[in-house]
Protein backbone atom coordinates (compact mmCIF):
# COMPACT_ATOMS: atom_id res chain seq x y z
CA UNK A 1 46.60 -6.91 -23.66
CA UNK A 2 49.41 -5.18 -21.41
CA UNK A 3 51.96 -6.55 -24.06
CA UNK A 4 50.16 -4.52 -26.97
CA UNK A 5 49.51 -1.55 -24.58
CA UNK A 6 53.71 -1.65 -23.90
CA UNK A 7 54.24 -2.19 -27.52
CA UNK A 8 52.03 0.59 -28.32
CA UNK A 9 53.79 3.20 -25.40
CA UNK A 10 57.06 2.15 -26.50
CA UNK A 11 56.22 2.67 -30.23
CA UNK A 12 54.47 6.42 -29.66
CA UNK A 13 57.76 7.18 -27.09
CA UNK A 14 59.86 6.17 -30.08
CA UNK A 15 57.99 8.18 -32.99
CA UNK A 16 58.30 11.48 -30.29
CA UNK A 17 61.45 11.05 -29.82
CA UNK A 18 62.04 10.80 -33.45
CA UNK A 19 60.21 13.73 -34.36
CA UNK A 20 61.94 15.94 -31.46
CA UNK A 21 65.38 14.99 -32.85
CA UNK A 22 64.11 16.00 -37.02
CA UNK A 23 62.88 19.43 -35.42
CA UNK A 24 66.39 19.89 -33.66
CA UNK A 25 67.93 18.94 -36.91
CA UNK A 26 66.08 20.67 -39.29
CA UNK A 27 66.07 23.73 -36.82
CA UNK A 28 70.53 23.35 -37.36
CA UNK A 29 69.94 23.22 -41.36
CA UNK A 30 67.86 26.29 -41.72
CA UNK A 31 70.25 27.99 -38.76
CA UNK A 32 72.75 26.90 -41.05
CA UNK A 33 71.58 28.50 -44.29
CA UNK A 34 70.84 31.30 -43.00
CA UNK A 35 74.31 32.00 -41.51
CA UNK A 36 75.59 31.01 -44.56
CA UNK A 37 73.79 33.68 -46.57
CA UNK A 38 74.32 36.25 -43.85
CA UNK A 39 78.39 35.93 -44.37
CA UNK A 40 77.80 35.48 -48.73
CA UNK A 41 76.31 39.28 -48.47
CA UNK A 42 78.45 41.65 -50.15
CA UNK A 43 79.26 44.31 -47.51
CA UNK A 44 79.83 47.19 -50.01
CA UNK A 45 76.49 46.57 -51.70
CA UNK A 46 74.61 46.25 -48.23
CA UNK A 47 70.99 48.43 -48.09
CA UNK A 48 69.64 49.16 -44.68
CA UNK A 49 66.01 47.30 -45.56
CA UNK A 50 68.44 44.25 -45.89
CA UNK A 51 69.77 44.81 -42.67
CA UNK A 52 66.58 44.81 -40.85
CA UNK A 53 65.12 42.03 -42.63
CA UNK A 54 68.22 40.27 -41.35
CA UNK A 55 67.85 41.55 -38.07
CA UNK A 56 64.16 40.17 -38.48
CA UNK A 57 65.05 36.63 -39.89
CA UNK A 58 67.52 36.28 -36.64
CA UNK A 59 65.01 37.07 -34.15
CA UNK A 60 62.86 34.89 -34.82
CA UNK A 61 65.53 31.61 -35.33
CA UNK A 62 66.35 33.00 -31.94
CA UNK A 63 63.09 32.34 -31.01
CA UNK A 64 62.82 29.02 -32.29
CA UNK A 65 66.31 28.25 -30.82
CA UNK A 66 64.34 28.69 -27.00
CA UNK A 67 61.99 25.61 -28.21
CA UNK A 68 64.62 23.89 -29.71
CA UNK A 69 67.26 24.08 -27.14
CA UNK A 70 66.71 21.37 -24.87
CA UNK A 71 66.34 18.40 -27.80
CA UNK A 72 69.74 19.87 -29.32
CA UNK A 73 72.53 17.10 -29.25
CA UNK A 74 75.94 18.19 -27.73
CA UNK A 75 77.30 18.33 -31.19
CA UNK A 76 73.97 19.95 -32.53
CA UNK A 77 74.74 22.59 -29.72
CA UNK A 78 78.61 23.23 -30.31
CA UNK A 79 77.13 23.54 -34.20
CA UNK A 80 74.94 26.23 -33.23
CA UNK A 81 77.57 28.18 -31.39
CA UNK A 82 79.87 28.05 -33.65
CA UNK A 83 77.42 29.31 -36.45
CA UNK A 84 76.21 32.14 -33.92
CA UNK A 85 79.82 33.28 -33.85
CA UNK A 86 79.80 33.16 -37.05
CA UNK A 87 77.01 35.56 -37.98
CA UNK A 88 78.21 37.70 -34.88
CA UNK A 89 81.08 38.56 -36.98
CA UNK A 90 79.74 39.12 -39.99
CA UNK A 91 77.30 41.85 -38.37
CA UNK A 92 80.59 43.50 -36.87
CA UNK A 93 82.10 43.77 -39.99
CA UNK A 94 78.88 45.41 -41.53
CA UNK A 95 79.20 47.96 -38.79
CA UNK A 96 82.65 48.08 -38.61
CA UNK A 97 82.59 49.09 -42.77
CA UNK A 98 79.65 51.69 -42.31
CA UNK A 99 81.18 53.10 -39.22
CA UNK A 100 84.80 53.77 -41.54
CA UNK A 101 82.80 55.03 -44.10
CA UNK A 102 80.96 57.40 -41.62
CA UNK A 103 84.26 58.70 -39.81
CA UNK A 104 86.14 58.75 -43.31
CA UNK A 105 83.66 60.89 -44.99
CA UNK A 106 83.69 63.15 -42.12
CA UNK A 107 87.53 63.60 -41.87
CA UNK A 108 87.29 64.26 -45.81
CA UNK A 109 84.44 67.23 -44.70
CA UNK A 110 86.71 68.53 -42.31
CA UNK A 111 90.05 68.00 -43.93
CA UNK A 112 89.50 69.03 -47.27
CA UNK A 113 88.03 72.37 -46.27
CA UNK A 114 89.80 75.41 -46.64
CA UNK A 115 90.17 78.11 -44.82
CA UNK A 116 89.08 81.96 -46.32
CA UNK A 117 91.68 84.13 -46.47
């Protein structure tokens, strides 16, 4: 009886633990795809309501990311930063493009006018 009762603990510990570690992994792939379709956005052809669904979509893997956290593997974890960084960038080139658009457009306005005589 107290083998089938170890058996059993041991057999539920191992089907957590296995679960834990899929959710940490398949938290990593969708982190992953999502990165990775982040940086394949054109930056010229950007429109705001794609901006703030990204800004949505991030959120909420950040979200997840909290749960996730603690069952990440080192690697997992050096993964995750790297594909932050990643996406980090991206966004500061989207800003860093609309902001030189702003302030070129504006010079141009200023610039190009000419004074009445």
């Amino acid at each position: 009886m107290i083998k089938r009762l170890f058996v059993w603990c041991l057999a539920t510990m191992l089907g957590v633990s296995t679960m834990m570690a899929d959710r940490a992994s398949d938290f990593i792939n969708k982190y992953e795809l999502f990165v990775d379709g982040v940086a394949a956005i054109n930056t010229n052809e950007l429109q705001p309501e794609t901006a703030d669904s990204v800004k949505r979509v991030y959120k909420a893997l950040t979200v997840e990311y909290k749960s996730v956290k603690k069952q990440l593997t080192q690697i997992q974890l050096e993964k995750y930063y790297n594909l932050k960084a990643k996406y980090q960038k991206t966004v500061a080139m989207w800003k860093t493009k609309r902001g030189a658009k702003a302030v070129g457009g504006w010079v141009k306005g200023v610039v190009g006018k000419k004074k009445k005589s």
